[in-house]
Protein backbone atom coordinates (compact mmCIF):
# COMPACT_ATOMS: atom_id res chain seq x y z
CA UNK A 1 20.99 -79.86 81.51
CA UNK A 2 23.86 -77.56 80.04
CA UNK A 3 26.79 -78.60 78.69
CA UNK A 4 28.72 -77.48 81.29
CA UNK A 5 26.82 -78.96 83.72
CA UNK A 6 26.97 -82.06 81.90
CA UNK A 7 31.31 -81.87 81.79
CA UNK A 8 30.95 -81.56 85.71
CA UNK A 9 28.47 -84.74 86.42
CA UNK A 10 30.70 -86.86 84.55
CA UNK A 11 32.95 -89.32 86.68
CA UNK A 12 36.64 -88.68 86.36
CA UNK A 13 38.23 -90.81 83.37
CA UNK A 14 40.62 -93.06 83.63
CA UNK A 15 44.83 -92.10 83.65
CA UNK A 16 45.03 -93.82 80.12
CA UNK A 17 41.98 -91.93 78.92
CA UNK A 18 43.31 -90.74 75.22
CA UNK A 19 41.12 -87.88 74.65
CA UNK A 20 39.54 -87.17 77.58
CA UNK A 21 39.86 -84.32 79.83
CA UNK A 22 42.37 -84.86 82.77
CA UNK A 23 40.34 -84.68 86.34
CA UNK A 24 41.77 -81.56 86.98
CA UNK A 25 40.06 -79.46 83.73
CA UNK A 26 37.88 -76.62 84.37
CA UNK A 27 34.42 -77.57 83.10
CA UNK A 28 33.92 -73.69 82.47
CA UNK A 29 37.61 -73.13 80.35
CA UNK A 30 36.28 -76.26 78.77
CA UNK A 31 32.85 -75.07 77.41
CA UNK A 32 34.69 -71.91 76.54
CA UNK A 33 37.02 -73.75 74.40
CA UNK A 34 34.31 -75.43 72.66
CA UNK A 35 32.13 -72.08 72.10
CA UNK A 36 34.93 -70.23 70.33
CA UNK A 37 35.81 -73.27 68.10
CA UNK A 38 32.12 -73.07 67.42
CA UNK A 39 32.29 -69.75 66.90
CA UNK A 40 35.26 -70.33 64.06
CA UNK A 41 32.75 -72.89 62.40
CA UNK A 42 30.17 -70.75 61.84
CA UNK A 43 32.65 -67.48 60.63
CA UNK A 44 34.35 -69.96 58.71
CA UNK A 45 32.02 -71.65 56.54
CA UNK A 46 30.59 -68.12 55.89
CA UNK A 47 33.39 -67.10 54.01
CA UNK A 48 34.21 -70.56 52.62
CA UNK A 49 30.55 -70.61 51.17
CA UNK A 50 31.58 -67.46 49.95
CA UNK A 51 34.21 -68.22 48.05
CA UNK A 52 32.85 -70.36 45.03
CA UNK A 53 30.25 -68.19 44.27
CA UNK A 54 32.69 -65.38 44.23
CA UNK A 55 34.74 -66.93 41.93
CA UNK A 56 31.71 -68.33 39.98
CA UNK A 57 30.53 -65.31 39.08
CA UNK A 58 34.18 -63.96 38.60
CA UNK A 59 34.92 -66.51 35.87
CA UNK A 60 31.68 -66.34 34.28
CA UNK A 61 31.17 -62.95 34.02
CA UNK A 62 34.43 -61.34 33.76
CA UNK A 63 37.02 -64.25 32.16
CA UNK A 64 33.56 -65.47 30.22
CA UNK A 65 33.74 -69.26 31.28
CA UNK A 66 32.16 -71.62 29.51
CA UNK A 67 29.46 -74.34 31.22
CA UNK A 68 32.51 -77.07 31.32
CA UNK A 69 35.03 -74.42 32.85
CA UNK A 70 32.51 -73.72 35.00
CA UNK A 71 31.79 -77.25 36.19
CA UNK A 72 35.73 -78.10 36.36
CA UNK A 73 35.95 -75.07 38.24
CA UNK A 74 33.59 -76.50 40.98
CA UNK A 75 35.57 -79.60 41.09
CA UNK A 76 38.87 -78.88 42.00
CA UNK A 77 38.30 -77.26 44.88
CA UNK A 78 36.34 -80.21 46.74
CA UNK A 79 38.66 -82.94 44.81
CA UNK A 80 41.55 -80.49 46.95
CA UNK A 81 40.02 -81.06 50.29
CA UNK A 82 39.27 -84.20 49.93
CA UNK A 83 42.98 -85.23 49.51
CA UNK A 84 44.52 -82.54 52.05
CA UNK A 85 41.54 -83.92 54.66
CA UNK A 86 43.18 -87.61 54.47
CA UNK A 87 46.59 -86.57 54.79
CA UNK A 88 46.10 -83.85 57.50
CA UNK A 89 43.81 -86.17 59.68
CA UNK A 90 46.74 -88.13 60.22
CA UNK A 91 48.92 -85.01 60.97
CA UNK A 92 46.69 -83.83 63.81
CA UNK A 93 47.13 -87.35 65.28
CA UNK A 94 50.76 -86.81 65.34
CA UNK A 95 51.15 -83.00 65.97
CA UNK A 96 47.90 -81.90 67.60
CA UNK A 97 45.24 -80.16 66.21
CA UNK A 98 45.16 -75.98 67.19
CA UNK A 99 48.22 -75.06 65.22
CA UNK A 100 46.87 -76.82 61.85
CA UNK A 101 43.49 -75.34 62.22
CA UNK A 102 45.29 -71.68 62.44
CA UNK A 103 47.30 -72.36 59.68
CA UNK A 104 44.51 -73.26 57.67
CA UNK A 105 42.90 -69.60 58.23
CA UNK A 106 46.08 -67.95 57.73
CA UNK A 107 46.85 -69.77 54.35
CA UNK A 108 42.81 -68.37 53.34
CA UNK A 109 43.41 -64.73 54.64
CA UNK A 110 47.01 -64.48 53.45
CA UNK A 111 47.25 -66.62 50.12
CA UNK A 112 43.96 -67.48 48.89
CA UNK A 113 42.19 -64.30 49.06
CA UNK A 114 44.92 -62.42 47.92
CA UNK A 115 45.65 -64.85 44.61
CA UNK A 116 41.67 -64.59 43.90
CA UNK A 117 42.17 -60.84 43.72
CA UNK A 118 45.51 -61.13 40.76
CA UNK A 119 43.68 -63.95 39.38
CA UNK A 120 43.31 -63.25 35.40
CA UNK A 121 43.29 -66.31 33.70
CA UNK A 122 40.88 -69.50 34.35
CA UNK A 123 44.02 -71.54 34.47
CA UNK A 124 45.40 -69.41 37.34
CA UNK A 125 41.25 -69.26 39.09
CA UNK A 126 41.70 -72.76 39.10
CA UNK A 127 45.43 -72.71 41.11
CA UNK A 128 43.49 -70.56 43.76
CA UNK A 129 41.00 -73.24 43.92
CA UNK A 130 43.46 -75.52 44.66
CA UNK A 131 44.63 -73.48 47.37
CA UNK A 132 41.23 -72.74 48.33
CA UNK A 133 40.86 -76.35 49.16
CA UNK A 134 43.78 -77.40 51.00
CA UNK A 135 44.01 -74.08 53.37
CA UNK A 136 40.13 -75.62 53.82
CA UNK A 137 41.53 -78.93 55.04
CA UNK A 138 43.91 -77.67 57.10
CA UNK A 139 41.04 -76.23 59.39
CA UNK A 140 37.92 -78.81 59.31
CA UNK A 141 39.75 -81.61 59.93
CA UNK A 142 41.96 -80.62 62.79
CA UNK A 143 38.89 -78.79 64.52
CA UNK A 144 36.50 -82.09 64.62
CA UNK A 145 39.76 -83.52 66.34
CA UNK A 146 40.06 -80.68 68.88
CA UNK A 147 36.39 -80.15 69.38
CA UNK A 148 35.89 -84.60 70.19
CA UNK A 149 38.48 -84.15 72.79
CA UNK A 150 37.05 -81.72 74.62
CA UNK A 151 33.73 -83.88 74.69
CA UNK A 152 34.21 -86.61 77.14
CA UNK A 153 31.77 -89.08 77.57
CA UNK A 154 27.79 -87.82 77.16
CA UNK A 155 28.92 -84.42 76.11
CA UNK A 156 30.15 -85.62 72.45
CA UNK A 157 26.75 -86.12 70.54
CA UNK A 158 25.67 -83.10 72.19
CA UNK A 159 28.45 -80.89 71.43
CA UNK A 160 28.98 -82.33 67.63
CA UNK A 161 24.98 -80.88 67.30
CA UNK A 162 26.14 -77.61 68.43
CA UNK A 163 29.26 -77.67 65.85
CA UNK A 164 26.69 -78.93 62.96
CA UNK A 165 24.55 -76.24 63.70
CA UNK A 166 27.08 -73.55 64.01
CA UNK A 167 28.59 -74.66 60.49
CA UNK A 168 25.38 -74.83 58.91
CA UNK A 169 24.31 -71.52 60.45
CA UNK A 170 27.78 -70.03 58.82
CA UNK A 171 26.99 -72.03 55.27
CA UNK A 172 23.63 -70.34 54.90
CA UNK A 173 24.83 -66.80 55.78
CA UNK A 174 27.83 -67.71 53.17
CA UNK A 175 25.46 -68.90 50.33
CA UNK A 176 23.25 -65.82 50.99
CA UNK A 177 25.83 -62.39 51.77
CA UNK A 178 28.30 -63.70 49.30
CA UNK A 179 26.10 -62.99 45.93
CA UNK A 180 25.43 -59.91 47.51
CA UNK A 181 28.63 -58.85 48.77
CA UNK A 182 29.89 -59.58 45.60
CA UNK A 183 27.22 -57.27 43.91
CA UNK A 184 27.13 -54.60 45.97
CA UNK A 185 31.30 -54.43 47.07
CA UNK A 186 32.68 -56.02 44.16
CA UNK A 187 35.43 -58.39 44.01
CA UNK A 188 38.05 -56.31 45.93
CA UNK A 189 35.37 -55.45 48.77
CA UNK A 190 34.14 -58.83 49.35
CA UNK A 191 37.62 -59.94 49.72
CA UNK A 192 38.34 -57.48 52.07
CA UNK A 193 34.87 -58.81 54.03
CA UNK A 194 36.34 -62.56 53.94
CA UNK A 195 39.58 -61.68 54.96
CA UNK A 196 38.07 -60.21 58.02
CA UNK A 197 35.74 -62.72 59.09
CA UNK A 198 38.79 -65.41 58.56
CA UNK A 199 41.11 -62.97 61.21
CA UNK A 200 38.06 -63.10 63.99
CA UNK A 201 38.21 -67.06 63.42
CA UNK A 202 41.80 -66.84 63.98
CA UNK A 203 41.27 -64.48 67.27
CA UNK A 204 38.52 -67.66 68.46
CA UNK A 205 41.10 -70.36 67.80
CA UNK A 206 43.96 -68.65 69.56
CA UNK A 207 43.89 -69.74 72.40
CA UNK A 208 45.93 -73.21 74.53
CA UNK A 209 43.74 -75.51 75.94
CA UNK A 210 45.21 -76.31 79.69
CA UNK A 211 45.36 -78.97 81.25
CA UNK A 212 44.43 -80.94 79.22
CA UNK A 213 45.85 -84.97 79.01
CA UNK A 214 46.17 -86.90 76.26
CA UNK A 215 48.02 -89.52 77.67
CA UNK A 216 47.68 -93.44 75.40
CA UNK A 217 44.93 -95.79 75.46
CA UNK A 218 41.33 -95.21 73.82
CA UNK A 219 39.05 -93.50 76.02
CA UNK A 220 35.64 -94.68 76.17
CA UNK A 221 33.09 -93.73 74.03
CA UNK A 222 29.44 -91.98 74.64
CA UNK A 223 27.78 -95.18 73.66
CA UNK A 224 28.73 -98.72 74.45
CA UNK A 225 27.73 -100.68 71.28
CA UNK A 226 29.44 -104.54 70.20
CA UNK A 227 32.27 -102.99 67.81
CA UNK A 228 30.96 -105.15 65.29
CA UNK A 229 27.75 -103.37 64.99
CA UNK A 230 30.06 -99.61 65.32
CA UNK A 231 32.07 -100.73 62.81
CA UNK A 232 29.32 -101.40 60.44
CA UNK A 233 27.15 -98.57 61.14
CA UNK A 234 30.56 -96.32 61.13
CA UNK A 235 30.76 -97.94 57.10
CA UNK A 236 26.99 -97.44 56.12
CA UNK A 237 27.41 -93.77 57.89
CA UNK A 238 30.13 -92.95 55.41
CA UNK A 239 28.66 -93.83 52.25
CA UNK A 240 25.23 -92.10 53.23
CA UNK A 241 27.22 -88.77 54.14
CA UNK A 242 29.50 -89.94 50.73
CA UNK A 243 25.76 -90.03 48.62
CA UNK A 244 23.77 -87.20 50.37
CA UNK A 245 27.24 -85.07 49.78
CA UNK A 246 26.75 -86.16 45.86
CA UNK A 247 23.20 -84.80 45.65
CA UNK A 248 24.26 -81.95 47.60
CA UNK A 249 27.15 -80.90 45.28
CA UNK A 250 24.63 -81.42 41.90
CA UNK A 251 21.95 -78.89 43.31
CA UNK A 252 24.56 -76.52 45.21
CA UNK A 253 27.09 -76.04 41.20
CA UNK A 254 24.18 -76.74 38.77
CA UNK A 255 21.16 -74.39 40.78
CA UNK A 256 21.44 -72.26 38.29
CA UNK A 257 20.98 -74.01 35.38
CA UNK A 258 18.01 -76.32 36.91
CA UNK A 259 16.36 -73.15 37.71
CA UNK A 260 16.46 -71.25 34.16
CA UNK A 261 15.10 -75.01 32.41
CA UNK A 262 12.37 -74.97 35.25
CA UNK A 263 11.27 -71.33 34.74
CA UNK A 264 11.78 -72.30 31.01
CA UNK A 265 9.12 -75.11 31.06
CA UNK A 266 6.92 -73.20 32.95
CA UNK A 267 6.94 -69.85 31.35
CA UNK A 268 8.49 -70.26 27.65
CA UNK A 269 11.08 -67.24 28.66
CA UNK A 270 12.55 -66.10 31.56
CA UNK A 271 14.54 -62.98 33.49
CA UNK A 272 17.69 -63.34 34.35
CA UNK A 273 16.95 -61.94 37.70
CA UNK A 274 13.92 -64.51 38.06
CA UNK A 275 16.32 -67.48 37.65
CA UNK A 276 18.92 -66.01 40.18
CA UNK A 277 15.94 -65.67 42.81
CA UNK A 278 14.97 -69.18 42.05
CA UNK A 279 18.82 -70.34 41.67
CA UNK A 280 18.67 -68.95 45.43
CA UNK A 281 15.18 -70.45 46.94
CA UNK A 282 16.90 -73.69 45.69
CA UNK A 283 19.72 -73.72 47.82
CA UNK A 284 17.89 -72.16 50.78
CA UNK A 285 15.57 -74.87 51.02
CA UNK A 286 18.73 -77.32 51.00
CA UNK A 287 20.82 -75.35 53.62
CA UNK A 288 17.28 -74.53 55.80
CA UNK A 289 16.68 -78.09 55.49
CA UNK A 290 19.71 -79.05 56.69
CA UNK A 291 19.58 -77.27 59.53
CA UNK A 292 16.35 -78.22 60.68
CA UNK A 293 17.64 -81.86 60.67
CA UNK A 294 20.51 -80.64 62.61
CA UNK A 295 18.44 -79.17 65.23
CA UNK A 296 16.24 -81.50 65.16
CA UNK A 297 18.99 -84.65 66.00
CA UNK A 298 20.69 -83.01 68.27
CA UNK A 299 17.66 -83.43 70.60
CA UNK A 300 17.11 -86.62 70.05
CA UNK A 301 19.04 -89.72 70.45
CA UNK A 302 16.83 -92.31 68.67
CA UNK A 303 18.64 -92.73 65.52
CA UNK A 304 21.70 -93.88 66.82
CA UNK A 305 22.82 -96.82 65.28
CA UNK A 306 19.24 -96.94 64.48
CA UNK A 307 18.41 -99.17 60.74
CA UNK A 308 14.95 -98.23 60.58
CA UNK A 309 15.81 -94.77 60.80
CA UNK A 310 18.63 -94.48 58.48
CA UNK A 311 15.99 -96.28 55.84
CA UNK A 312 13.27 -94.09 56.29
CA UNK A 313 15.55 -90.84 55.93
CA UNK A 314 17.36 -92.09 53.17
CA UNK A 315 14.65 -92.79 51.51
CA UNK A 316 12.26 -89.99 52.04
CA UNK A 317 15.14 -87.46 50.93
CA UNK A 318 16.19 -89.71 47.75
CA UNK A 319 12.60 -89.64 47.05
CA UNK A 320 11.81 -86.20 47.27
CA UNK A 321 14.36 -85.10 44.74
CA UNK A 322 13.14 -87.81 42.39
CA UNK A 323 9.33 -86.79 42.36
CA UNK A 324 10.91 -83.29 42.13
CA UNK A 325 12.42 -84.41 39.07
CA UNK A 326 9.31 -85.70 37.70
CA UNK A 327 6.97 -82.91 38.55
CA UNK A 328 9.04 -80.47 36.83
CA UNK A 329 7.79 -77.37 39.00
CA UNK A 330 9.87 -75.06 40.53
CA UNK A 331 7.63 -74.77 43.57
CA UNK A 332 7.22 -78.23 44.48
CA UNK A 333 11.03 -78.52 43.73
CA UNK A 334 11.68 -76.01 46.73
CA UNK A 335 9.25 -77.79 48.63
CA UNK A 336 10.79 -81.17 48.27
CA UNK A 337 14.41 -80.30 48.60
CA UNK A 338 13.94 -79.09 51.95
CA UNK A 339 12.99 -82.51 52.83
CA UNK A 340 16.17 -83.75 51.02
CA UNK A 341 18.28 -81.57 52.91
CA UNK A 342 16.50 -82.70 56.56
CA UNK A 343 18.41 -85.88 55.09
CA UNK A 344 21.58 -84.41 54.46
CA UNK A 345 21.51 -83.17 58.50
CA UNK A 346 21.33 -87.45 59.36
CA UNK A 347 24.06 -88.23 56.79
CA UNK A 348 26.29 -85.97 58.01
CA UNK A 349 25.60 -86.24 61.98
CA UNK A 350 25.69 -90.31 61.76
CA UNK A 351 28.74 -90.23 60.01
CA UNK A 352 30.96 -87.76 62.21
CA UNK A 353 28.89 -89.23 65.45
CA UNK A 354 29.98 -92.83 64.73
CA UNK A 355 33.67 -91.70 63.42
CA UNK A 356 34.22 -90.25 66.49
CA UNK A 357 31.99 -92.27 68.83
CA UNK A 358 35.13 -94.73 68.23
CA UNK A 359 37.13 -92.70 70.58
CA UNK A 360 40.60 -93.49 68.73
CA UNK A 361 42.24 -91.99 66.07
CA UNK A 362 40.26 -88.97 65.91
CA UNK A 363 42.15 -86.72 63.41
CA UNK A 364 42.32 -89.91 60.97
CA UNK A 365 38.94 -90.12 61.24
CA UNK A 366 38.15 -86.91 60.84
CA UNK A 367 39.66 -86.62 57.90
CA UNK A 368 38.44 -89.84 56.07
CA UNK A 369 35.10 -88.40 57.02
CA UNK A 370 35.30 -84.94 55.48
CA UNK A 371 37.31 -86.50 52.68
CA UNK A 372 34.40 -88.81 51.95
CA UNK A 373 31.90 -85.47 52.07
CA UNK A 374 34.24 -83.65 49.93
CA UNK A 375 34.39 -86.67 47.11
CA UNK A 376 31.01 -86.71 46.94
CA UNK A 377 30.68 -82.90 46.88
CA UNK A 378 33.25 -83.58 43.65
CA UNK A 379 31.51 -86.32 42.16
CA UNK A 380 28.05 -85.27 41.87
CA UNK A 381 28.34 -81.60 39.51
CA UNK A 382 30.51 -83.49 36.70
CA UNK A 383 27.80 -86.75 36.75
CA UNK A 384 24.67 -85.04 37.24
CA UNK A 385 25.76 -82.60 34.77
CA UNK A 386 26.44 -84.81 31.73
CA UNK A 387 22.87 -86.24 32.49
CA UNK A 388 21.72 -82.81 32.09
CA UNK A 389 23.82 -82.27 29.23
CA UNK A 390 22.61 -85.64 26.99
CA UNK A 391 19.39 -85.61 28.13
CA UNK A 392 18.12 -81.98 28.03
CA UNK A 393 15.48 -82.17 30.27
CA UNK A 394 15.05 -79.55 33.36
CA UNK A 395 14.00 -82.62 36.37
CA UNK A 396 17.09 -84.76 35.52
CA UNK A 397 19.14 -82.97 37.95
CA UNK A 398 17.39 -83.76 40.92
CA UNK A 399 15.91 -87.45 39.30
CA UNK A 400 19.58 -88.56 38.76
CA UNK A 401 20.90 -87.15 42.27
CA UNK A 402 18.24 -89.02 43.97
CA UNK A 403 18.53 -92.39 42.51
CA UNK A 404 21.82 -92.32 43.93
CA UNK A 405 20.86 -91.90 47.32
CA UNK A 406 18.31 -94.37 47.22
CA UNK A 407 20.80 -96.64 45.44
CA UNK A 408 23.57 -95.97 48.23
CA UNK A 409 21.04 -97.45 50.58
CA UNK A 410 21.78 -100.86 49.21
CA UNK A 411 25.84 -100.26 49.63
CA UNK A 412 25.25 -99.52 53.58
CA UNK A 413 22.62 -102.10 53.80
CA UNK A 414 25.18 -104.88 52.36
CA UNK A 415 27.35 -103.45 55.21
CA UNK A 416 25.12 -103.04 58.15
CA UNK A 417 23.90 -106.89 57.43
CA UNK A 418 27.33 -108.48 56.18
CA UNK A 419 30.20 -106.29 57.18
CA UNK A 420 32.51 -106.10 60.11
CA UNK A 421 33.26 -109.68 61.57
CA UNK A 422 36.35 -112.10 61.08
CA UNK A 423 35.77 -115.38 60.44
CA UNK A 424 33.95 -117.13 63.29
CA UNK A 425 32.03 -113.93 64.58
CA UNK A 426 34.79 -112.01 66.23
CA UNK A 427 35.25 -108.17 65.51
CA UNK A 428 38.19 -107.16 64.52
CA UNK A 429 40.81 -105.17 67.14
CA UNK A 430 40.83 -102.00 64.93
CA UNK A 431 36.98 -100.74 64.60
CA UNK A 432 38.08 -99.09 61.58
C-alpha cells in the first residue's frame, strides 16, 4: 500500500487531534508536502556533508592547520547544532515549523557560504563553523516537526523511513561530490554548487500546507504501548543514537588518519592518494551501511520497542569496529564498518520513531533528539583522538569507538529495566 493510500484509509481524527491532519486534508497535497520536504533532506545534507570537508581541506591545505586545529575545527560545528537544535525545537512548538526551516537555508546560502569564501584566518574558519551549525539547526529540527504532522496515525514510521533514506541518500552524495567538487572547481566553484543546491531546497520548502489543524490535545500515536515502557525505550533510544553518533563522528573527522596508520602497518610507506582512496572506502562503507539499515527498517516493524533487537544490533555494530581494531587491516576494516553503520540506521530510526511516536511536543523533541546526535557527533573526534594520540597504534580508533557502544548498552539497559515509573508503578503524565 502507498502512502497516499495509506493517508486515505485512515479514520478521521479526533477535533482535539494536535498534529493530525484535519478531515478535510487532501491525502494527495499531503504526500506532496511530504515528498518535497524529502526532497530538501536529501539536497540538504548534500551540501551540509559538503561543507566540512570543504573547509577541512581549506584549513589544512591552504591556512596549514595543525592535527588539533583540525580536530577543534570538527567540533564546533556539531557542539553549534547541538545547542541551536534544543533551543529551536522549542521555537517550532511555539511558532510553527516552515518559516524556521527556510531560514535555516537562507542563513547557509546567504551567510555561511559567503563567510567560508572571505575566510582567512582559522580563528575566523571557525566563526563560519559556528554559523555553519546553527543555520543547520534551524532546518533539521523544524522539518522532523513538519514532516510528523503530516504523518497521522500508520503513516509516521513509514514516512520517517522515507526521510532517513532521503537524508542518508543526500549524506553519501555530500561525502562523495564534495572532495571532488572541491578538486576539480575549487573553493569559489564548489560554493557556488552549494549555494545552488541550498536555493532548490528553499524552492521544495516554499510552499503553505492547507488545511491543516493543529488544534490542542495530543493526538494519538502509530503504536499504542503502556507509556511506561515508551518512556523507557524513548531514553535507551537516545543514548544508542547519542553512542552510535560518537563512533560515527571518530571514523567520519579521524578517516584520514586511521587510514594512512593502516596502509602504514601494512605496507611500511604509503601514497598520499592511496590513503585518500582508503580515507574514502571508510566512510562509504559507514554511509552505505547506514542506508542499508535504513531501508532495511523501514520494511519492517519488528524492532519496535523490541529489547532483543536493540541488543543484538548494538552489539554486532560495537563489535565489528572492535575486531576491526584488532585485526588492523584495512580490508576487513571496510568490511566491518559497514556492519557498524547497519547499526547506526537502528540508532537513529528508534530514537526519532519513539520521540515522535509520543505524539506531543514534537519540535522539543525533535530537537533534544538531533541535539543528542549532534553531542555525540562532538564528543567522539576529540576522545577517540587523544586515544590515538597516547597510544599510537592504527586499530585504536575503531577499538575505542566501539567499546563505547557496547558500553552504552548497559546505560539503556539500566533504563529499559529500571526507568520510567513513580513510586507505586504509575507512569508519569509527561512521557518525557
Amino acid at each position: 500500500m502507498d502512502l497516499e493510500s495509506e493517508i486515505a484509509s485512515e479514520p478521521p481524527p479526533p477535533p482535539a487531534a494536535r498534529g493530525k491532519l484535519a478531515p478535510a486534508v487532501d491525502a494527495r497535497h499531503a504526500a506532496l508536502l511530504r515528498g518535497r520536504m524529502h526532497g530538501a533532506a536529501f539536497l540538504m545534507d548534500a551540501v551540509g556533508y559538503s561543507y566540512p570537508v570543504m573547509a577541512s581541506a581549506y584549513a589544512q591545505e591552504t591556512l596549514g592547520a595543525s592535527a588539533l586545529e583540525l580536530g577543534v575545527l570538527g567540533f564546533v560545528s556539531p557542539f553549534t547544532y547541538a545547542l541551536g537544535c534544543l533551543l529551536v525545537g522549542r521555537l517550532s512548538d511555539r511558532f510553527g515549523s516552515m518559516h524556521l526551516v527556510r531560514l535555516g537555508i537562507v542563513l547557509y546560502a546567504g551567510i555561511v557560504l559567503p563567510a567560508f569564501l572571505v575566510a582567512s584566518s582559522i580563528p575566523t574558519l571557525y566563526l563560519v563553523s559556528v554559523a555553519f551549525g546553527l543555520s543547520t539547526s534551524f532546518f533539521w529540527t523544524p522539518l522532523i516537526r513538519q514532516l510528523a504532522l503530516l504523518s497521522p496515525g500508520a503513516i509516521l514510521w513509514r514516512s520517517l523511513g522515507v526521510f532517513n533514506i532521503s537524508w542518508a541518500l543526500g549524506a553519501t552524495a555530500g561525502s562523495i561530490g564534495g572532495p571532488q567538487a572541491y578538486r576539480e572547481l575549487g573553493r569559489p566553484g564548489a560554493a557556488l554548487v552549494c549555494a545552488l543546491l541550498a536555493i532548490v531546497a528553499l524552492a521544495a520548502t516554499s510552499f503553505r500546507a492547507r488545511s491543516i489543524a493543529l488544534p490542542d490535545g495530543p493526538a494519538e500515536p502509530l503504536e499504542r504501548v503502556d507509556p511506561r515502557v515508551a518512556r523507557r525505550f524513548l531514553f535507551a533510544g537516545w543514548t544508542a543514537n547519542f553512542v552510535g553518533a560518537l563512533a560515527s563522528g571518530a571514523l567520519q573527522y579521524l578517516a584520514v588518519y586511521l587510514a594512512r596508520q593502516l596502509l602504514l602497518d601494512e605496507r611500511g610507506r604509503v601514497e598520499e592518494s592511496d590513503v585518500l582512496a582508503l580515507a574514502g572506502f571508510i566512510l562509504v562503507a559507514k554511509e552505505g551501511g547506514r542506508l542499508l539499515g535504513f531501508v532495511s527498517l523501514r520494511y519492517w516493524s519488528g524492532w519496535h520497542y523490541s529489547l532483543p533487537w536493540l541488543c543484538a544490533f548494538q552489539i554486532a555494530g560495537g563489535g565489528a569496529l572492535v575486531v576491526a581494531g584488532c585485526i588492523g587491516s584495512a580490508a576487513a576494516c571496510v568490511a566491518l564498518v559497514v556492519v557498524f553503520g547497519i547499526f547506526t540506521g537502528l540508532s537513529y530510526y528508534s530514537s526519532l520513531y519513539y520521540s515522535m511516536n509520543l505524539r506531543s511536543d514534537e519540535g522539543r523533541k525533535s530537537g533534544l533528539h538531533e541535539g543528542i546526535l549532534a553531542f555525540g557527533v562532538a564528543t567522539g573526534p576529540p576522545s577517540c583522538g587523544a586515544a590515538a594520540y597516547f597510544f599510537r597504534t592504527p586499530g585504536v580508533v575503531p577499538l575505542l569507538a566501539g567499546v563505547f557502544v557496547v558500553a552504552g548498552l548497559a546505560v539503556e539497559l539500566f533504563f529499559i529495566r529500571g526507568r520510567g515509573t513513580r513510586p507505586g508503578g504509575l507512569p508519569s503524565e509527561n512521557p518525557c
